[in-house]
Protein backbone atom coordinates (compact mmCIF):
# COMPACT_ATOMS: atom_id res chain seq x y z
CA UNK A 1 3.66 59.55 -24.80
CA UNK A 2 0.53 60.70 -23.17
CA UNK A 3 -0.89 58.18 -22.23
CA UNK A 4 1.73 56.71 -21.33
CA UNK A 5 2.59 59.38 -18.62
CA UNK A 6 -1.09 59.52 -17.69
CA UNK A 7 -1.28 56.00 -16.43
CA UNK A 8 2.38 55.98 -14.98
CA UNK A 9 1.43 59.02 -12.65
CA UNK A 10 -1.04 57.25 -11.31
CA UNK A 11 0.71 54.08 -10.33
CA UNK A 12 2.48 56.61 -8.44
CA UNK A 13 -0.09 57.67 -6.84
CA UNK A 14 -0.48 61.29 -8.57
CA UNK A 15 -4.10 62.31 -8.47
CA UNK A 16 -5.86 60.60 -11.71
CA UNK A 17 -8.27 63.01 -12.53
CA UNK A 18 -5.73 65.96 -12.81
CA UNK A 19 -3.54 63.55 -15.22
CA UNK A 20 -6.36 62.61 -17.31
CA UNK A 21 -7.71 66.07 -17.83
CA UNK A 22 -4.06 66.97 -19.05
CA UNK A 23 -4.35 64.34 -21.72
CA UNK A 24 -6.20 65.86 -24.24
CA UNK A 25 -6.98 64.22 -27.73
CA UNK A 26 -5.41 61.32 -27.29
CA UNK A 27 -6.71 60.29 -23.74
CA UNK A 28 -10.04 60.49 -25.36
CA UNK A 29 -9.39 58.76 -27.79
CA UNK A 30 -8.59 55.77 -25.98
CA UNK A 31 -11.28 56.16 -23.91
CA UNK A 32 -13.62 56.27 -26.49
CA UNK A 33 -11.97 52.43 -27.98
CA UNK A 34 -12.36 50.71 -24.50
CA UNK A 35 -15.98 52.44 -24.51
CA UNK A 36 -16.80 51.07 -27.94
CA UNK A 37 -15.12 47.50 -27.15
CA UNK A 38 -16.62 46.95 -23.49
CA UNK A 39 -20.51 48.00 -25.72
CA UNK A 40 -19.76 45.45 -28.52
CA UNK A 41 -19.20 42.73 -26.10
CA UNK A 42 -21.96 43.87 -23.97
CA UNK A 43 -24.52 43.86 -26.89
CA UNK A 44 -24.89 47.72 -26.28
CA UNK A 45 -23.32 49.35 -28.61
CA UNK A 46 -26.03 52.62 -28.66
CA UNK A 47 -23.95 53.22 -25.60
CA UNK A 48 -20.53 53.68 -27.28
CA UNK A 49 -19.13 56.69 -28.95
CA UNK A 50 -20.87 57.56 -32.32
CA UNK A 51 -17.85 58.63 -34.44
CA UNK A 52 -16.87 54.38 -34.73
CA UNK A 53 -17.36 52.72 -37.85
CA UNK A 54 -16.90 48.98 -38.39
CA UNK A 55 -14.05 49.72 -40.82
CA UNK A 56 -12.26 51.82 -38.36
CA UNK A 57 -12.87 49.15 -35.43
CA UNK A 58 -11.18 46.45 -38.26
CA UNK A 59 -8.21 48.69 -38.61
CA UNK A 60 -7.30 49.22 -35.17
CA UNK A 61 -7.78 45.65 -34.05
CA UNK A 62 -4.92 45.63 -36.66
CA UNK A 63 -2.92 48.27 -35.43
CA UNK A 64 -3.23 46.98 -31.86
CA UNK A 65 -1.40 43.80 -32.48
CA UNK A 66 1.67 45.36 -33.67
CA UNK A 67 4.65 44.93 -30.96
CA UNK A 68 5.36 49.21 -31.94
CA UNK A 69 1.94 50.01 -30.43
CA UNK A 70 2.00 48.25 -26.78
CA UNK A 71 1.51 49.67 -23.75
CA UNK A 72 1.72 47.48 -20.50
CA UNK A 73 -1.83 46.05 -19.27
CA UNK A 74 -2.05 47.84 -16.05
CA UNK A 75 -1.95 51.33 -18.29
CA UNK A 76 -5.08 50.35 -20.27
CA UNK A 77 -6.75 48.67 -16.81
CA UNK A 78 -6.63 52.49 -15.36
CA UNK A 79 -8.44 53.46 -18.32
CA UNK A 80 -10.91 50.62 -18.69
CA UNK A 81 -12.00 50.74 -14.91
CA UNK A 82 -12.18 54.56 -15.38
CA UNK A 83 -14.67 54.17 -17.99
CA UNK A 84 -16.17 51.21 -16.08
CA UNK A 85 -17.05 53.84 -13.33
CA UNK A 86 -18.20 56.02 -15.64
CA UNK A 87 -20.84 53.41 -16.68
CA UNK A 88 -22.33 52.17 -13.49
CA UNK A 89 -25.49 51.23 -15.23
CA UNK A 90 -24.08 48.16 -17.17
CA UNK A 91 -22.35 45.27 -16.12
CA UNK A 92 -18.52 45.24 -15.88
CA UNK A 93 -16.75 42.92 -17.94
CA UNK A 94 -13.22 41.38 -17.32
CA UNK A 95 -10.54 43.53 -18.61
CA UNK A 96 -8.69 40.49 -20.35
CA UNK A 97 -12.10 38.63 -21.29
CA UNK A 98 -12.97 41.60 -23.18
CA UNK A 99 -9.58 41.91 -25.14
CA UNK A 100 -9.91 38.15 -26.26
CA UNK A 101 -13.40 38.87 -27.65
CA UNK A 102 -12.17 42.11 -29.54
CA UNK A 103 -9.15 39.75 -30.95
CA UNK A 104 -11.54 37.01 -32.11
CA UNK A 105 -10.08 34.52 -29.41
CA UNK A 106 -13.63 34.24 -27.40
CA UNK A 107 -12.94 29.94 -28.33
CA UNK A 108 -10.88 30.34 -25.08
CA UNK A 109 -12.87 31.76 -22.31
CA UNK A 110 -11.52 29.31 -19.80
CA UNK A 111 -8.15 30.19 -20.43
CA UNK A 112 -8.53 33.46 -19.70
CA UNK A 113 -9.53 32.39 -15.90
CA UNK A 114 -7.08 29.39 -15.75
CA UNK A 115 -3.98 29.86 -17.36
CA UNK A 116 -1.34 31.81 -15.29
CA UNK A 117 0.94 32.93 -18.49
CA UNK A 118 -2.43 34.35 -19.96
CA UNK A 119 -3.63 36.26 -16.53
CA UNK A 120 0.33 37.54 -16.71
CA UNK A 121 0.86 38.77 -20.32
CA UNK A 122 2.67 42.07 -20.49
CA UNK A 123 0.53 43.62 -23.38
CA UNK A 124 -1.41 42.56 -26.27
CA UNK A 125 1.35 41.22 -28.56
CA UNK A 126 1.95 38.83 -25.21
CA UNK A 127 -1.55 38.19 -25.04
CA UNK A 128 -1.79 36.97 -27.92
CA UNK A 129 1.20 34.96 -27.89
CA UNK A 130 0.43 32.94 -24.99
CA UNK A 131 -3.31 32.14 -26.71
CA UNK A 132 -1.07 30.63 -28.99
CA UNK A 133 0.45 28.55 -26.66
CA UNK A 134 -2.28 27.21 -25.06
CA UNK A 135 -2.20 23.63 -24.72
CA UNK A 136 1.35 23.46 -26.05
CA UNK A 137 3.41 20.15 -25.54
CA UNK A 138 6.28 21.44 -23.40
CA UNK A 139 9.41 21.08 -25.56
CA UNK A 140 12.84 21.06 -24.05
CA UNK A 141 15.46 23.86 -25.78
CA UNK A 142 18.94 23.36 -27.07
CA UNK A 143 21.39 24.73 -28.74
CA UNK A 144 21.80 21.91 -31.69
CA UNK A 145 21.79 23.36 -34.92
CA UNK A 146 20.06 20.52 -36.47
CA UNK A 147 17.52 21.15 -38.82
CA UNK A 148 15.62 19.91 -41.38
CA UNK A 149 17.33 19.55 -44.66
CA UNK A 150 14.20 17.74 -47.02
CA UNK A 151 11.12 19.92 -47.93
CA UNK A 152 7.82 17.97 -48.18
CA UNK A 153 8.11 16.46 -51.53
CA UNK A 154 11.22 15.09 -51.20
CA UNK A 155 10.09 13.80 -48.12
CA UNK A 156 7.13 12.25 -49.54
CA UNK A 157 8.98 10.67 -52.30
CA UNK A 158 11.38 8.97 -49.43
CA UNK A 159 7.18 7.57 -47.83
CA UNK A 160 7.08 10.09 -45.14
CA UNK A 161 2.89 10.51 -45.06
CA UNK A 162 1.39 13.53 -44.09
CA UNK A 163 -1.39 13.49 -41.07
CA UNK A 164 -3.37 16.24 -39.51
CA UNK A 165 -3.79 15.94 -36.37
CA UNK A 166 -7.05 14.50 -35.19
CA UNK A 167 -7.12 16.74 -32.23
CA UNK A 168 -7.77 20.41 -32.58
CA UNK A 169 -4.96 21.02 -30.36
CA UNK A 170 -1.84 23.75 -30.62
CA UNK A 171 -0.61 24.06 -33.72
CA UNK A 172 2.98 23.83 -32.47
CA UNK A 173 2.40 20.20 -31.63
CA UNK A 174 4.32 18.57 -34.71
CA UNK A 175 5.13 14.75 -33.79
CA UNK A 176 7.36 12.22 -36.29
CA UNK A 177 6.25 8.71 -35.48
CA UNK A 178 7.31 6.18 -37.73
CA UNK A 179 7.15 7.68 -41.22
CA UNK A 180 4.04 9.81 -40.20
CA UNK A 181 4.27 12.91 -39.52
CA UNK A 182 1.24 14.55 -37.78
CA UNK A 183 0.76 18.16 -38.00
CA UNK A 184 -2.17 20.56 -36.38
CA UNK A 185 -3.83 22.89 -38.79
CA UNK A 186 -2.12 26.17 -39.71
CA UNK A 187 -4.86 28.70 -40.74
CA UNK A 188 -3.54 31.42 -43.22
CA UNK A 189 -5.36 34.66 -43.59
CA UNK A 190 -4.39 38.26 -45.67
CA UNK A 191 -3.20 39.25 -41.70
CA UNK A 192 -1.38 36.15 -41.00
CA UNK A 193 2.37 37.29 -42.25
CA UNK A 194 2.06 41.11 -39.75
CA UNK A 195 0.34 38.97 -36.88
CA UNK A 196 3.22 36.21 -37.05
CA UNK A 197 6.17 38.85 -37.42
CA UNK A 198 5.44 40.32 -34.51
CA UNK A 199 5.08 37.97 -31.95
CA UNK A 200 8.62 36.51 -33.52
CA UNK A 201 10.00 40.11 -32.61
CA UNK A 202 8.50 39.36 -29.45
CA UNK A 203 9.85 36.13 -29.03
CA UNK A 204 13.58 37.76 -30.43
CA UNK A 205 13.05 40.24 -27.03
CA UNK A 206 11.77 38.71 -24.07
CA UNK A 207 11.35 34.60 -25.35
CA UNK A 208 14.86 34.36 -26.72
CA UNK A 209 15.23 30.81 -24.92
CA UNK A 210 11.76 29.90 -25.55
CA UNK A 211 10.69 30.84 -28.95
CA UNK A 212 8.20 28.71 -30.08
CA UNK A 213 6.87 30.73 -32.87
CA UNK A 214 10.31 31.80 -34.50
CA UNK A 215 11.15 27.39 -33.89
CA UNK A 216 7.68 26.37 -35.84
CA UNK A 217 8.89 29.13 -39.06
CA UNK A 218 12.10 27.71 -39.04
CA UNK A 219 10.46 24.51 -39.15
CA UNK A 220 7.90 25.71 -42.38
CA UNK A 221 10.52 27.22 -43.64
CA UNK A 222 12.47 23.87 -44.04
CA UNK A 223 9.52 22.26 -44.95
CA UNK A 224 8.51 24.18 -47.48
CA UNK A 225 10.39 25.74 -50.19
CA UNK A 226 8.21 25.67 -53.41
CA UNK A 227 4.54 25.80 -54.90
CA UNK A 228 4.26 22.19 -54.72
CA UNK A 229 5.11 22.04 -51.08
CA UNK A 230 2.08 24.08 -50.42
CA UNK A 231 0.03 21.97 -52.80
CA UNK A 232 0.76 19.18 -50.63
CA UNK A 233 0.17 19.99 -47.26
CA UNK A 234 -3.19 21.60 -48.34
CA UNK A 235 -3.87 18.56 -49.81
CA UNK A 236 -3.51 16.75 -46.96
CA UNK A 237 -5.61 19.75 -44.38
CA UNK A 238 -2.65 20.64 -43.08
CA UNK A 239 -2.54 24.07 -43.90
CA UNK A 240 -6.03 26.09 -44.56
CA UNK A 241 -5.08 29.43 -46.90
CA UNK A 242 -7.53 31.62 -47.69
CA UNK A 243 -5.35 33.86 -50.03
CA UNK A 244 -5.03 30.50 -52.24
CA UNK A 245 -1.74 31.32 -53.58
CA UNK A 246 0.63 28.48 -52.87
CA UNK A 247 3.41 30.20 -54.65
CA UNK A 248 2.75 33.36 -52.44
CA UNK A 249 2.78 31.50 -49.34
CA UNK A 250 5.71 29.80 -50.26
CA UNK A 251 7.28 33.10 -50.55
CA UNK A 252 5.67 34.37 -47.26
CA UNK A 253 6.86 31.73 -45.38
CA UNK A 254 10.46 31.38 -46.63
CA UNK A 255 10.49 34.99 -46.18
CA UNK A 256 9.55 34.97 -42.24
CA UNK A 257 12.26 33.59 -41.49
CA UNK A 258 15.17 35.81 -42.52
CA UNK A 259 17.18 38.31 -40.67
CA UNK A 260 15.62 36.15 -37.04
CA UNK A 261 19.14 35.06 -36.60
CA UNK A 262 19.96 31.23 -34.20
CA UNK A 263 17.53 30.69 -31.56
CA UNK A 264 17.79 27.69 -29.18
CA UNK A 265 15.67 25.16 -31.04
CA UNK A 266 12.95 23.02 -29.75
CA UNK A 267 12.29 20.19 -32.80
CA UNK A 268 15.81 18.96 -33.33
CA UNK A 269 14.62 15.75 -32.25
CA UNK A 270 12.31 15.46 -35.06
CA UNK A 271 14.49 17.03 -37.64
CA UNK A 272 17.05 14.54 -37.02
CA UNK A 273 14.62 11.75 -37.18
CA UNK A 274 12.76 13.18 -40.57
CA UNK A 275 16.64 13.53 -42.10
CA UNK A 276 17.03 9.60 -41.46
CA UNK A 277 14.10 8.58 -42.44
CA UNK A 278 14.99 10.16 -46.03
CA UNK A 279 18.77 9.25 -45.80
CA UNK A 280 17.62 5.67 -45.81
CA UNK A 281 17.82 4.27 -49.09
CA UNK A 282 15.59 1.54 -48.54
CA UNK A 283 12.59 3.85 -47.46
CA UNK A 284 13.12 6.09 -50.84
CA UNK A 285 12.93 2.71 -53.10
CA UNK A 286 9.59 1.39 -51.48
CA UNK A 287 8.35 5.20 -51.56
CA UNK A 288 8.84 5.07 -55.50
CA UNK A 289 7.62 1.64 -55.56
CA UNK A 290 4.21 2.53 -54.28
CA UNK A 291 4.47 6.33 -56.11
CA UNK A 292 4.84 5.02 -59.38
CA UNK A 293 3.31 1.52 -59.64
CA UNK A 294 0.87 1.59 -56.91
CA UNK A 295 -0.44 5.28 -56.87
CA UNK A 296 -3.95 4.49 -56.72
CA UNK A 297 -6.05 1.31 -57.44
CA UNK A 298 -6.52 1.67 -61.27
CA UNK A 299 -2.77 1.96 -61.77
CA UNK A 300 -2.04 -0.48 -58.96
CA UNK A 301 -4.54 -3.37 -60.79
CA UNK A 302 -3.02 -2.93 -63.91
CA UNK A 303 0.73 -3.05 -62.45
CA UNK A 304 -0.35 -6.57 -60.97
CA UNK A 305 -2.28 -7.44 -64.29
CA UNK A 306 1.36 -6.91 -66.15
CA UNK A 307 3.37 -8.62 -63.71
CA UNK A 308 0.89 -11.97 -64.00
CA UNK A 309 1.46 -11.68 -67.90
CA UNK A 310 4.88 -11.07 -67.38
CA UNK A 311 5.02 -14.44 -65.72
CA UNK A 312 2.99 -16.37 -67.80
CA UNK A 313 4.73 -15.58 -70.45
CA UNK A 314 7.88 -16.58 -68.95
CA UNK A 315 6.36 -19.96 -68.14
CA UNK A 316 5.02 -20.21 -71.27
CA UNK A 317 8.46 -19.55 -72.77
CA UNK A 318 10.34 -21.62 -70.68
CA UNK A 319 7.78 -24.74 -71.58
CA UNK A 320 8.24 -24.16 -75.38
CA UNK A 321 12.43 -24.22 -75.34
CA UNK A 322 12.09 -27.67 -72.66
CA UNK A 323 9.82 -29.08 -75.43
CA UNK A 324 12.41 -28.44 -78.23
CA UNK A 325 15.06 -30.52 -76.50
């Protein structure tokens, strides 16, 4: 590739400028997408090249998340401080700041300065991944193969509640605490199934032994294996889908997580505790105690109403057969 030559020859010290002019097209071109990012984020975008239009910008925000198109960071930092010298007259802005603004990750600006896994990602893909991790509750891996063998409404229907989380923390941070299982929002968009594939075939290559993303499928997948599954978790603000097809992302999700093969697994520990939770018999019969007589108040006052007649009547009967004899 090109570019890909370009940049190498001049971590080896080959003289930039006679690289770049070699380029052609495609040098351009990517010098014309740093250009047009580094103006957006700068509030100057008169300064960019013309032949952008928003539509094009969407689509290759797209295209440069997929694991296919990566090219190691320090390539594109050649180009970007090239261009930076190029434009003396405005301020330069940090290479990685700049890519979390173009990926619509500017909530974490102090992560970008803080957060040695973010400062070292490879490449976009990694970039992204390890935004994804921020804040994550370090999970010890193992090989168990424990997993979780009740979707959500069987689980409900053995009084397992469903709780998001109050903090707006990593959505990887599932805990099971008795009965309740508390869950960070997962945000579904129309990109959500391309974006998520590919940082599991990142995971499958460099994360094999810590694959957080292709752990919290596996986990959805289990969790979810119909319509109603969906239904219920959105219910509860678990999951936020903007599509708003809860048979589609049913499908989606079940779907993600073929063909990923065993990974080490980091929520065995809550598996097994979710499987005994259900396997207990006495937590399923006051689960369809409170389901079917006590779902809400109106059916919960008349339940009591027909027990207290149930025992009156009793009484009642009891006094008229003790009068008899």
């Amino acid at each position: 590739m090109v570019k890909l030559s370009t940049a190498c020859a001049s971590k080896m010290n080959i003289e930039f400028e006679g690289a770049s002019a070699s380029n052609g097209e495609d040098y351009d071109m990517t010098r014309n997408i740093v250009t047009r990012l580094n103006s957006m984020e700068s509030n100057d975008v008169e300064d960019g090249p013309k032949n952008f239009e928003p539509w094009m910008m969407s689509d290759i925000k797209e295209d440069l998340k997929l694991l296919e198109n990566q090219l190691p960071f320090f390539i594109i930092q050649e180009i970007y401080d090239e261009v930076n010298r190029a434009r003396q007259k405005l301020p330069s802005i940090p290479f990685l700041r700049l890519a979390t603004f173009h990926f619509g990750k500017d909530e974490f600006p102090e992560v970008v300065n803080t957060d040695p896994k973010v400062q070292g990602s490879r490449h976009f893909t990694d970039l992204l991944r390890n935004l994804m991790l921020h804040g994550v509750n370090v999970r010890s891996f193992t090989s168990d193969t424990i997993k979780l063998k009740y979707c959500a409404v069987m689980l409900r229907k053995a009084g397992v509640r469903f709780r998001l989380a109050k903090d707006k923390c990593c959505m990887l941070n599932i805990r099971f605490e008795k009965g309740v299982l508390e869950m960070p929002r997962l945000k579904v968009d129309y990109s959500f199934e391309r974006f998520v594939r590919n940082i599991m075939a990142l995971e499958k290559c460099l994360y094999h032994n810590e694959a957080y993303i292709c752990n919290y499928i596996k986990f959805m997948d289990n969790l979810i294996s119909s319509a109603e599954d969906v239904h219920l978790l959105i219910g509860k603000g678990i999951i936020l889908h903007w599509p708003g097809d809860d048979a589609a992302l049913s499908n989606m999700i079940n779907k993600l997580n073929e063909n990923i093969g065993d990974t080490s697994t980091c929520y065995d520990d809550i598996c097994r505790k979710m499987n005994e939770h259900y396997e207990n018999r006495w937590n399923r019969m006051k689960a369809n105690l409170r389901l079917v007589y006590f779902p809400n108040v109106w059916r919960g006052t008349a339940t009591v109403a027909a027990a207290i007649l149930l025992v009156l009547t009793l009484i009642q009967t009891i006094t008229s057969v003790k009068s008899v004899f």
